[in-house]
PDB file of N, CA and C in Angstrom:
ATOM      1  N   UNK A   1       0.846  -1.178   0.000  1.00  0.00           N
ATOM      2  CA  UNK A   1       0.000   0.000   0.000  1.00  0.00           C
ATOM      3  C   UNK A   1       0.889   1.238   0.000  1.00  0.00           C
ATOM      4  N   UNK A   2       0.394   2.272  -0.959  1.00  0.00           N
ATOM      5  CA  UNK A   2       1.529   3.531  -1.177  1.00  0.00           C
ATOM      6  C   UNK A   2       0.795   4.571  -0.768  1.00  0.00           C
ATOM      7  N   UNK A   3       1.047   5.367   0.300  1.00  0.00           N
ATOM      8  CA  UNK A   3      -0.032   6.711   0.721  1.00  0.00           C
ATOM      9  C   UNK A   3       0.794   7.805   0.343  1.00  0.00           C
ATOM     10  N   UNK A   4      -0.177   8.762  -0.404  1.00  0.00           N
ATOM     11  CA  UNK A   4       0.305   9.763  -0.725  1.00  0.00           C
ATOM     12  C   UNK A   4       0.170  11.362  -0.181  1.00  0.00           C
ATOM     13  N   UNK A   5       0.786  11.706   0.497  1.00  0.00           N
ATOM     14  CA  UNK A   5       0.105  13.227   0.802  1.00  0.00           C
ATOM     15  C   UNK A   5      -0.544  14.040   0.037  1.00  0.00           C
ATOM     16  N   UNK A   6      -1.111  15.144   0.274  1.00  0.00           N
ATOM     17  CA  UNK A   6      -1.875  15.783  -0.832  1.00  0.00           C
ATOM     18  C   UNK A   6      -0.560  16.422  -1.895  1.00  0.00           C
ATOM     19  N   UNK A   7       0.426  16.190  -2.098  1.00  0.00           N
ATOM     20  CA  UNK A   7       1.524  16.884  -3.084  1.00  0.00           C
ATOM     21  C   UNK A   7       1.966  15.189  -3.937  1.00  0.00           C
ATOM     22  N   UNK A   8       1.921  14.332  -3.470  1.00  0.00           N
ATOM     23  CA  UNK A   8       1.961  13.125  -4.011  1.00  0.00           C
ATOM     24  C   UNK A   8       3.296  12.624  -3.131  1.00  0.00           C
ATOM     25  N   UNK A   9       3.670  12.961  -2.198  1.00  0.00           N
ATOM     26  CA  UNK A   9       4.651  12.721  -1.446  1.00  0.00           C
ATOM     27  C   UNK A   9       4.749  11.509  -0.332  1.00  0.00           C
ATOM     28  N   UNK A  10       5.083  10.393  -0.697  1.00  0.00           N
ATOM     29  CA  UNK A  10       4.978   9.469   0.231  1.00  0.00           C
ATOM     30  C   UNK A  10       5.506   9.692   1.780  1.00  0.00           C
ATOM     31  N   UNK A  11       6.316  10.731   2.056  1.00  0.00           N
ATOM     32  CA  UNK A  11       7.154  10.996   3.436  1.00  0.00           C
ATOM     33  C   UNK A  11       6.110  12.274   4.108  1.00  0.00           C
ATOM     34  N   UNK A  12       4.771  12.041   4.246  1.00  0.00           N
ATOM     35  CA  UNK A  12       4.345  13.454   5.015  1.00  0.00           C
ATOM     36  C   UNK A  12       4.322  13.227   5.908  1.00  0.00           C
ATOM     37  N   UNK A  13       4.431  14.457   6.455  1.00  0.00           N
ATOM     38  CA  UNK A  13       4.152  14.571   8.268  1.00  0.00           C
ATOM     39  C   UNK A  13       3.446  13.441   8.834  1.00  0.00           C
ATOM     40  N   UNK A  14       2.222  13.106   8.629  1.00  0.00           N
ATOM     41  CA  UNK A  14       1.303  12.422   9.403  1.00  0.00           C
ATOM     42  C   UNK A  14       2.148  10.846   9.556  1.00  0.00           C
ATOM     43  N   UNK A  15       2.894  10.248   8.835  1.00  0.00           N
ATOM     44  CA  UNK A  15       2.926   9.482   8.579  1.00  0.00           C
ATOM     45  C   UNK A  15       4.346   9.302   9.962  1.00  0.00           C
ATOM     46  N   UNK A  16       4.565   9.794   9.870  1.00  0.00           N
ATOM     47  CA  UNK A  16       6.023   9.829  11.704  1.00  0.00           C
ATOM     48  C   UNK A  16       5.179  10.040  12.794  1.00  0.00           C
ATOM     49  N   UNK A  17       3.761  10.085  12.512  1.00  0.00           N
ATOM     50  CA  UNK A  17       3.086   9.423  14.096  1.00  0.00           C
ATOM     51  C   UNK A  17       2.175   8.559  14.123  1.00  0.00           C
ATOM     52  N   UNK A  18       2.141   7.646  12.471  1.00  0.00           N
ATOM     53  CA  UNK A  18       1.962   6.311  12.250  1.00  0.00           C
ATOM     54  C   UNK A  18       0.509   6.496  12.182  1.00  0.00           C
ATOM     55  N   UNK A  19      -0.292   8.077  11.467  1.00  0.00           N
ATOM     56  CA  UNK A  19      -1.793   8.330  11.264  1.00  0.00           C
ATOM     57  C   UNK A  19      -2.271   6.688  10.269  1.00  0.00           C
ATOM     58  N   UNK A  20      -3.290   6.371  10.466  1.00  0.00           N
ATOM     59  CA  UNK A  20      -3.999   5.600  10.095  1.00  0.00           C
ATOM     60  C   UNK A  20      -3.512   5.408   8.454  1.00  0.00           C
ATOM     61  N   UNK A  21      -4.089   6.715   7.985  1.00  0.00           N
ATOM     62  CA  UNK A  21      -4.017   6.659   6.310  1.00  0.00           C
ATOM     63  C   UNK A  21      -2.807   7.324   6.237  1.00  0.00           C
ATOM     64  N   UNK A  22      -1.825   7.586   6.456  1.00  0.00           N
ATOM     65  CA  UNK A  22      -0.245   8.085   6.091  1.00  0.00           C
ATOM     66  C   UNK A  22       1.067   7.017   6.537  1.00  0.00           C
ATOM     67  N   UNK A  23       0.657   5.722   6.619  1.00  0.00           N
ATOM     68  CA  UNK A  23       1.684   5.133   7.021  1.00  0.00           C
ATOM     69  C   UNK A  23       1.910   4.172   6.274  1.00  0.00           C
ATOM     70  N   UNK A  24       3.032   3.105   6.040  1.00  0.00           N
ATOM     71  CA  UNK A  24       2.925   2.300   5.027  1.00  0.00           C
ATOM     72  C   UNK A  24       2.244   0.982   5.297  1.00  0.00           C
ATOM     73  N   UNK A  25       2.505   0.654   6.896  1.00  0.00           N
ATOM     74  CA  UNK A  25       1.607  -0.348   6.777  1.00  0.00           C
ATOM     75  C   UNK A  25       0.013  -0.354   7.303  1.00  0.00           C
ATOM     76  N   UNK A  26      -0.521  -1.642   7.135  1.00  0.00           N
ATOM     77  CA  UNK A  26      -1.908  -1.683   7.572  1.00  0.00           C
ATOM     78  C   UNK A  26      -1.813  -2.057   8.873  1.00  0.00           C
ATOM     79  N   UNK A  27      -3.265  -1.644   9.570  1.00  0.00           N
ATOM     80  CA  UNK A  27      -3.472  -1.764  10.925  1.00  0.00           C
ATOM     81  C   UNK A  27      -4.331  -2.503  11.193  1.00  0.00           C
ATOM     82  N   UNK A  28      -4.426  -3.290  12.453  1.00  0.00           N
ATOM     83  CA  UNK A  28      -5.949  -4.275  12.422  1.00  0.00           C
ATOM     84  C   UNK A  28      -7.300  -3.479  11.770  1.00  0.00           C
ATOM     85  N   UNK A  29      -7.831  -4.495  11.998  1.00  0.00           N
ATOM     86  CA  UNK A  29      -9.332  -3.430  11.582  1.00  0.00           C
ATOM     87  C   UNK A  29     -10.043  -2.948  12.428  1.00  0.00           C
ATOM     88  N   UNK A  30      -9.939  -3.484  13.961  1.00  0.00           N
ATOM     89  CA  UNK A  30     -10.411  -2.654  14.771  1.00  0.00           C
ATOM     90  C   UNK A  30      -9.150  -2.101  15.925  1.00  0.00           C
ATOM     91  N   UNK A  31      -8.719  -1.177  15.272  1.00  0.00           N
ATOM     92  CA  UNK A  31      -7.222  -0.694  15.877  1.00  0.00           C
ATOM     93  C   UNK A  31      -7.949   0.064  17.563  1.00  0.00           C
ATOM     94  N   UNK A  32      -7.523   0.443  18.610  1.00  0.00           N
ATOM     95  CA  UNK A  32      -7.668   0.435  19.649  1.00  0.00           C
ATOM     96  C   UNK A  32      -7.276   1.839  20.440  1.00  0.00           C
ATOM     97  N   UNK A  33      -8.049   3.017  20.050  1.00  0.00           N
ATOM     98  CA  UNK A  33      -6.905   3.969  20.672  1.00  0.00           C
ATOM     99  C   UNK A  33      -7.772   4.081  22.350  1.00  0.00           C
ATOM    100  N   UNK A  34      -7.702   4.317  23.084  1.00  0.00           N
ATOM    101  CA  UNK A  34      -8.002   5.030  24.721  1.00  0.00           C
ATOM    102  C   UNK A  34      -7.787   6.600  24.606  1.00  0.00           C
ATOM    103  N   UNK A  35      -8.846   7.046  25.279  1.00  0.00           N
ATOM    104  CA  UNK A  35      -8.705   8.518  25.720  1.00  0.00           C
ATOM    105  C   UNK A  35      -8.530   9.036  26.845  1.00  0.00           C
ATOM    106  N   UNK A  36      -7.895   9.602  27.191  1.00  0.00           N
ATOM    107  CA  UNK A  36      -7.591  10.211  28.701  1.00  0.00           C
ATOM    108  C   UNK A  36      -8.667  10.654  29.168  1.00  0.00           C
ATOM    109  N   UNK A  37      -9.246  10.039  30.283  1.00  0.00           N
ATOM    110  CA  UNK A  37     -10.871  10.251  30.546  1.00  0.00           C
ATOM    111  C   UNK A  37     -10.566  11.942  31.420  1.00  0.00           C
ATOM    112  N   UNK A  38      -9.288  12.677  31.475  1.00  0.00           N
ATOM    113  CA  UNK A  38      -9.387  13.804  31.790  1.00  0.00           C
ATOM    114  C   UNK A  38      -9.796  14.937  30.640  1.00  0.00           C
ATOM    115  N   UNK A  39     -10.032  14.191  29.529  1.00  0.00           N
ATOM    116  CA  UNK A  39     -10.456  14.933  28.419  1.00  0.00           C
ATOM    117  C   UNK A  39     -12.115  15.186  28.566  1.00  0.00           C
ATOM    118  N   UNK A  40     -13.013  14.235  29.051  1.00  0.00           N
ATOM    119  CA  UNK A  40     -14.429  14.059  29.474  1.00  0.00           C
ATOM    120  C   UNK A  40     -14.331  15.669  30.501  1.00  0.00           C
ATOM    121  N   UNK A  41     -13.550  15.803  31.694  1.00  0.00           N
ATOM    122  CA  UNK A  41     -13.820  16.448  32.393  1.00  0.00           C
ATOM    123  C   UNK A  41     -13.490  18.120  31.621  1.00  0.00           C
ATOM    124  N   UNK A  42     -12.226  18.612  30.925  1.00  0.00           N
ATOM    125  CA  UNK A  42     -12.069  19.666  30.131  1.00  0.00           C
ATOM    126  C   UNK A  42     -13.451  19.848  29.502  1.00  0.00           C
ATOM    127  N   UNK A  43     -14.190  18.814  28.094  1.00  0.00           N
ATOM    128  CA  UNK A  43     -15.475  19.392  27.641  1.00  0.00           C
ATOM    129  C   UNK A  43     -16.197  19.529  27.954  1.00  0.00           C
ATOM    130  N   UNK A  44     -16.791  18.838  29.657  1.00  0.00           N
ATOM    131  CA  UNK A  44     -17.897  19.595  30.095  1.00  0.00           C
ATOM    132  C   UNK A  44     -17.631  20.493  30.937  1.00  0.00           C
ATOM    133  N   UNK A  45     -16.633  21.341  31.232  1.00  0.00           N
ATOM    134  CA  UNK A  45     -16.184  22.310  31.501  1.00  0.00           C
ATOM    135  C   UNK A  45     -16.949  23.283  30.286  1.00  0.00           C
ATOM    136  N   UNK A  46     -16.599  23.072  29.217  1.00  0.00           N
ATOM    137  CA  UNK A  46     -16.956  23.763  27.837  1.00  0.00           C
ATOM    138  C   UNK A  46     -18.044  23.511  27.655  1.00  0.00           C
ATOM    139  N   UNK A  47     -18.904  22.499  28.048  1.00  0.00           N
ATOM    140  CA  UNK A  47     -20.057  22.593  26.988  1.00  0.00           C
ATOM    141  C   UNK A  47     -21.358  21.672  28.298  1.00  0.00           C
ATOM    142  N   UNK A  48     -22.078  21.948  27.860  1.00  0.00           N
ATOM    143  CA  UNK A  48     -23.496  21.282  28.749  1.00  0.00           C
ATOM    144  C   UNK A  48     -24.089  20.223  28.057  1.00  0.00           C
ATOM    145  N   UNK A  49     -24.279  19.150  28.456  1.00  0.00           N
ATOM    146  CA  UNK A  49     -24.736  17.234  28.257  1.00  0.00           C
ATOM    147  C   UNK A  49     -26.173  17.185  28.917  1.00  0.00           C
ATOM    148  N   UNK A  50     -27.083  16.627  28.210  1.00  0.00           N
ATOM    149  CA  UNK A  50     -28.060  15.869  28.698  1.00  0.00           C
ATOM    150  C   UNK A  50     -27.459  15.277  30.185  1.00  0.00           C
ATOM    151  N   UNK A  51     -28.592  14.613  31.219  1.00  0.00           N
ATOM    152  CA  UNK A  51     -27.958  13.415  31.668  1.00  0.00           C
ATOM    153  C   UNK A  51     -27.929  12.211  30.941  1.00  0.00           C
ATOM    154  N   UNK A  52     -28.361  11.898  30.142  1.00  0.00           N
ATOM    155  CA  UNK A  52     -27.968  10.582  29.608  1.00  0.00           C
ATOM    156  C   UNK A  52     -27.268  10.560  28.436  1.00  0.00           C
ATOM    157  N   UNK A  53     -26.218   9.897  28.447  1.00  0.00           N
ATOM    158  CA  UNK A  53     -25.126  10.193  27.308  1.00  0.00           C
ATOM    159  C   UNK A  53     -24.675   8.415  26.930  1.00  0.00           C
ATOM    160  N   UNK A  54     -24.947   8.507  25.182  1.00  0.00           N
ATOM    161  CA  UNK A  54     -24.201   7.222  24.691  1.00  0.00           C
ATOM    162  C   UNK A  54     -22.373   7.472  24.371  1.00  0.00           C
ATOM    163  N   UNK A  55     -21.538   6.587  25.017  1.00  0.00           N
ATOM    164  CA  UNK A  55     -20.868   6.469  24.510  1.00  0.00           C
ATOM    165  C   UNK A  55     -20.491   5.709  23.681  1.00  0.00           C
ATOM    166  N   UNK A  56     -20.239   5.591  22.684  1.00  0.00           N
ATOM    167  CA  UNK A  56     -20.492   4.653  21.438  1.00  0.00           C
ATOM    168  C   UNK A  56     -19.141   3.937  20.831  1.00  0.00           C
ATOM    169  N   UNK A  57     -18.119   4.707  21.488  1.00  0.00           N
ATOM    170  CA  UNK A  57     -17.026   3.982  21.155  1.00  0.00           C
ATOM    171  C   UNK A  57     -16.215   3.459  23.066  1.00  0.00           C
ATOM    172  N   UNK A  58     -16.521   2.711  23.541  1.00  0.00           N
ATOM    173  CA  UNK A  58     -16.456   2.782  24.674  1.00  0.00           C
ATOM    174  C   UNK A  58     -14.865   2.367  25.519  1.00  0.00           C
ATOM    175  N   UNK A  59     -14.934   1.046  24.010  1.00  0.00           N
ATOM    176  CA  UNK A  59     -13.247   0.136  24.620  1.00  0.00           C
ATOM    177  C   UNK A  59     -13.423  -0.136  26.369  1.00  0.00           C
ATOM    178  N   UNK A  60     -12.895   0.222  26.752  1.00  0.00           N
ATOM    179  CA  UNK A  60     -12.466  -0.037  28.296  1.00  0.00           C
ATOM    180  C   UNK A  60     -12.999   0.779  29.569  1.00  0.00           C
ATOM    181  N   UNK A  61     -14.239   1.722  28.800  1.00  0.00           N
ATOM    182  CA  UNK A  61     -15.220   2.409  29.878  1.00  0.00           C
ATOM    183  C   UNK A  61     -14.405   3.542  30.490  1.00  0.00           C
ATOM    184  N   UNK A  62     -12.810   3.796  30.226  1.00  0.00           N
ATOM    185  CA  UNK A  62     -12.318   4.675  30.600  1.00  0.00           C
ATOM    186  C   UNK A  62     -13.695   6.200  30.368  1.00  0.00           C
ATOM    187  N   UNK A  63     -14.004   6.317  29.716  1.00  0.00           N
ATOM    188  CA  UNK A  63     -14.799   7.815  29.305  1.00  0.00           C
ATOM    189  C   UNK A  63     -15.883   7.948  30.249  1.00  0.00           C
ATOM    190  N   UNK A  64     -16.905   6.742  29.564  1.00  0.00           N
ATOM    191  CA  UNK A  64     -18.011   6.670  30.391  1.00  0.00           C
ATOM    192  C   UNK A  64     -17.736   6.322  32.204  1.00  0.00           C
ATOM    193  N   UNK A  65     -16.930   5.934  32.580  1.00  0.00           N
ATOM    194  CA  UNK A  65     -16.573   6.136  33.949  1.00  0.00           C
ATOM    195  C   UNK A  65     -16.514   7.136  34.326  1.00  0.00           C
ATOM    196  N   UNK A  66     -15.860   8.609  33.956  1.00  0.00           N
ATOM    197  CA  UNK A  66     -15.708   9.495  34.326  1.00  0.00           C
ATOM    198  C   UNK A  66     -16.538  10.522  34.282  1.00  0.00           C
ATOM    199  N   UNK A  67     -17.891   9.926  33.185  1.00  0.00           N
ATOM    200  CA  UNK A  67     -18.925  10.693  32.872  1.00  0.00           C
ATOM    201  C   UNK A  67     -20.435   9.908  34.199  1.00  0.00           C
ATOM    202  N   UNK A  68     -20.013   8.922  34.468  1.00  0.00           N
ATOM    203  CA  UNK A  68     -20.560   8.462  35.365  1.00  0.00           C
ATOM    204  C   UNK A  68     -20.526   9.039  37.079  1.00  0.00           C
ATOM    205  N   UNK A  69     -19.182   9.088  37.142  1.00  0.00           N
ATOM    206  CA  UNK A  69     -18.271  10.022  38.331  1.00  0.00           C
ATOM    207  C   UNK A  69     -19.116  11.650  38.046  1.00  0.00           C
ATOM    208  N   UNK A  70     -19.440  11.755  37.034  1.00  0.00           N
ATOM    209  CA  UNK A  70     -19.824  13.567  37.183  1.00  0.00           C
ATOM    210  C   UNK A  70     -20.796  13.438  37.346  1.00  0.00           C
ATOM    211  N   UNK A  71     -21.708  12.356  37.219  1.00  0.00           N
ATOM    212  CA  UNK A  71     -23.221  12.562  37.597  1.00  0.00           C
ATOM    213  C   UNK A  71     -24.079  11.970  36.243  1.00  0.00           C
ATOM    214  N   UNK A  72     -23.545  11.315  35.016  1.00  0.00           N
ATOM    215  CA  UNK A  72     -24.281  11.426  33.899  1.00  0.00           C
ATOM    216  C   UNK A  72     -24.918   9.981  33.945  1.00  0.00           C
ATOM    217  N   UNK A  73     -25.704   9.722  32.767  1.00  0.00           N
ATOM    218  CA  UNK A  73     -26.103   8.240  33.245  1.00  0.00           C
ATOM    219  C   UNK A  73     -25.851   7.669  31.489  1.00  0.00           C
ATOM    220  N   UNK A  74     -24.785   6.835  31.244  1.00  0.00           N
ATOM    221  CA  UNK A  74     -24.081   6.635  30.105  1.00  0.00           C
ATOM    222  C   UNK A  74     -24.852   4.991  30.046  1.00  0.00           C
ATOM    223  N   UNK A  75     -24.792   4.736  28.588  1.00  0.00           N
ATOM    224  CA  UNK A  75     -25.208   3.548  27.738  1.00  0.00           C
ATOM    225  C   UNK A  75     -23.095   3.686  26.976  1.00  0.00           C
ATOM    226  N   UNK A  76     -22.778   2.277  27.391  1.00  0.00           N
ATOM    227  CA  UNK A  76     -21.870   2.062  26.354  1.00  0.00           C
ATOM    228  C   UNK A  76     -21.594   1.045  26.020  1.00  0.00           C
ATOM    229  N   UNK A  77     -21.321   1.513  24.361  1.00  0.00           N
ATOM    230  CA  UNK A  77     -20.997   0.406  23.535  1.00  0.00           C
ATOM    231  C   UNK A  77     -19.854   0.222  22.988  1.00  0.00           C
ATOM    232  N   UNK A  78     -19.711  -0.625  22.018  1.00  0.00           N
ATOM    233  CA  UNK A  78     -18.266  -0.401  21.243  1.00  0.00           C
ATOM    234  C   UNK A  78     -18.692  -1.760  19.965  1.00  0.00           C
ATOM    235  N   UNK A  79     -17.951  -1.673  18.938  1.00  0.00           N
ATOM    236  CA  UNK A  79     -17.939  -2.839  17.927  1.00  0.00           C
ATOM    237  C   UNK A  79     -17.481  -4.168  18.209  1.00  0.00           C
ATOM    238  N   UNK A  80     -16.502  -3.906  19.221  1.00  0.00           N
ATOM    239  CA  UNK A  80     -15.772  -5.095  19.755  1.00  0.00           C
ATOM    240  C   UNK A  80     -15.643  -5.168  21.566  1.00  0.00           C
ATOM    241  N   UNK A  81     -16.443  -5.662  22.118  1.00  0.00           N
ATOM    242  CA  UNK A  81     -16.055  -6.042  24.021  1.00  0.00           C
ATOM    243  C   UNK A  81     -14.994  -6.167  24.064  1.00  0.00           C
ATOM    244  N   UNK A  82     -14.459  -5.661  25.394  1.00  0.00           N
ATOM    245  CA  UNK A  82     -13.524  -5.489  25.788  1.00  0.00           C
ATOM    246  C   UNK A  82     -13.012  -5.868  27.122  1.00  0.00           C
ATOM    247  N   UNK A  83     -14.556  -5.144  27.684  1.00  0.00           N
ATOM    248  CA  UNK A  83     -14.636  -5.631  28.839  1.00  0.00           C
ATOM    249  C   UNK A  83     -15.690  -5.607  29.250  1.00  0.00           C
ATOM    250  N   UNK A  84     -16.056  -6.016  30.882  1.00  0.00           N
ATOM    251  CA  UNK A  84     -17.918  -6.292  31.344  1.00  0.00           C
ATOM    252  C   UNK A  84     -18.530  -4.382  31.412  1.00  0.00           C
ATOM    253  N   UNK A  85     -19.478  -4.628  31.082  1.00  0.00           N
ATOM    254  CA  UNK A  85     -20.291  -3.393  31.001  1.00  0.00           C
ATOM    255  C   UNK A  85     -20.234  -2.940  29.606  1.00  0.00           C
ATOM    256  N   UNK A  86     -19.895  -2.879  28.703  1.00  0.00           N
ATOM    257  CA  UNK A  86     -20.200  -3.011  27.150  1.00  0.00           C
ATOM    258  C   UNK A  86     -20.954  -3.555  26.875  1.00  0.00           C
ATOM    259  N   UNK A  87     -21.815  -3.114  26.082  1.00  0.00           N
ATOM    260  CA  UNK A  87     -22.772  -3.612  24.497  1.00  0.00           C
ATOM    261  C   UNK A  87     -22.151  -4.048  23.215  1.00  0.00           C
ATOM    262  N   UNK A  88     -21.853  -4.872  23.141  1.00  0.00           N
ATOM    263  CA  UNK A  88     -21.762  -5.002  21.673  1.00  0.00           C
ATOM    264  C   UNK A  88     -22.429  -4.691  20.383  1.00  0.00           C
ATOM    265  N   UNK A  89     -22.060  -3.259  20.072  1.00  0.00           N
ATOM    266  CA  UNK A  89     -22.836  -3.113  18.694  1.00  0.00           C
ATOM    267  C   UNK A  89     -21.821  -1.830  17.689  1.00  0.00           C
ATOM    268  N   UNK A  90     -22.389  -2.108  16.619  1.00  0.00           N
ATOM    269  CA  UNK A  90     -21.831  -1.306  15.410  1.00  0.00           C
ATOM    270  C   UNK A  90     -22.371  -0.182  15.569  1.00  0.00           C
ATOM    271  N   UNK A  91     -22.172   1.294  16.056  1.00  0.00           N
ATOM    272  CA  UNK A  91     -23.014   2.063  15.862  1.00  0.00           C
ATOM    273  C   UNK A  91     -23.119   2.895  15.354  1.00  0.00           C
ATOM    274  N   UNK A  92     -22.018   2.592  13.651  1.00  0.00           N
ATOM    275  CA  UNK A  92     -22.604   3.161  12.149  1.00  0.00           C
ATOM    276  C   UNK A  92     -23.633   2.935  11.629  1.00  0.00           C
ATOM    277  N   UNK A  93     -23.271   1.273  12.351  1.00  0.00           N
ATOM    278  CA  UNK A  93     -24.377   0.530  11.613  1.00  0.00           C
ATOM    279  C   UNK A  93     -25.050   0.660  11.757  1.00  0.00           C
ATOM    280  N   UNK A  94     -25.653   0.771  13.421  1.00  0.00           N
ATOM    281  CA  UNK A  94     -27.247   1.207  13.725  1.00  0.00           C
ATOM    282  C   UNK A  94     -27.839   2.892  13.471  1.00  0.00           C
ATOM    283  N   UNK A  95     -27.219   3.435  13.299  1.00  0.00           N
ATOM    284  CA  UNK A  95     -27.268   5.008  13.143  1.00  0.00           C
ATOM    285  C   UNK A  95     -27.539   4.499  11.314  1.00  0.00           C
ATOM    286  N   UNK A  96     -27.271   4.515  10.880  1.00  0.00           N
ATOM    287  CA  UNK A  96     -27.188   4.374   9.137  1.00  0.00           C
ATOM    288  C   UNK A  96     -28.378   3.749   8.999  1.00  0.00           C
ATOM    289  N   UNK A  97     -28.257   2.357   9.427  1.00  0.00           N
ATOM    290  CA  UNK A  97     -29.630   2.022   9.596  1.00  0.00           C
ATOM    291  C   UNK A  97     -31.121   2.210   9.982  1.00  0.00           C
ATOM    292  N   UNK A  98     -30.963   2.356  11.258  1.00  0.00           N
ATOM    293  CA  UNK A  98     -32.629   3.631  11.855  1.00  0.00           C
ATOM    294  C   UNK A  98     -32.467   5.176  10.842  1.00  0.00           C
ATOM    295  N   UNK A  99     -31.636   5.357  10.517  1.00  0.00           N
ATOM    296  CA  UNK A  99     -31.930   6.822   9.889  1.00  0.00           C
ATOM    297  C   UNK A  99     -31.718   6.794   8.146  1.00  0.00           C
ATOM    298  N   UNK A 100     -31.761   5.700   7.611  1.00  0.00           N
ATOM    299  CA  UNK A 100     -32.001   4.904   6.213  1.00  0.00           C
ATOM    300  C   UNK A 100     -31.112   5.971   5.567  1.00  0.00           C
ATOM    301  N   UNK A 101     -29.551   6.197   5.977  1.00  0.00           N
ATOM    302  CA  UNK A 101     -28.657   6.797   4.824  1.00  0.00           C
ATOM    303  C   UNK A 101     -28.621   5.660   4.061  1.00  0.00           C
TER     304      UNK A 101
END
């Protein structure tokens, strides 16, 4: 597989911190990143949530834990379990689907 930057340049930036589409090789298909659940606490600093919040990409509940800790009342899922308290579901799939893109 040959990725090209937008100049046709196989050596771009993105590609020395191994971005998804700028690197040479392939990655599983369900590659695995975690978020610093201190990132949950910065945006609702910024911004105001229902109480009930899906997290939809969940992995390891790191997020929804911390959204749980603030008071919220979270549904989470992910494509692939990980661990107990996950749903297993696609939720392109179900979003694409109930809303017939």
């Amino acid at each position: 597989m040959e990725n090209k930057d937008w100049k046709g340049n196989t050596q771009a930036v993105m590609k020395n911190i191994g971005a998804n589409n700028h690197c040479e090789h392939d990655y599983e298909k369900y590659a695995y990143y975690a978020t610093e659940p201190k990132a949950v606490k910065l945006l609702f600093e910024l911004e105001q949530f229902d109480d009930n919040i899906w997290e939809c990409a969940a992995g390891e509940l790191h997020l929804s834990k911390e959204m749980q800790r603030l008071g919220k009342t979270v549904r989470s899922s992910d494509i692939i379990v990980r661990c107990d308290g996950v749903e297993e579901l696609d939720f392109l799939f179900e979003v694409c689907h109930e809303w017939k893109f």
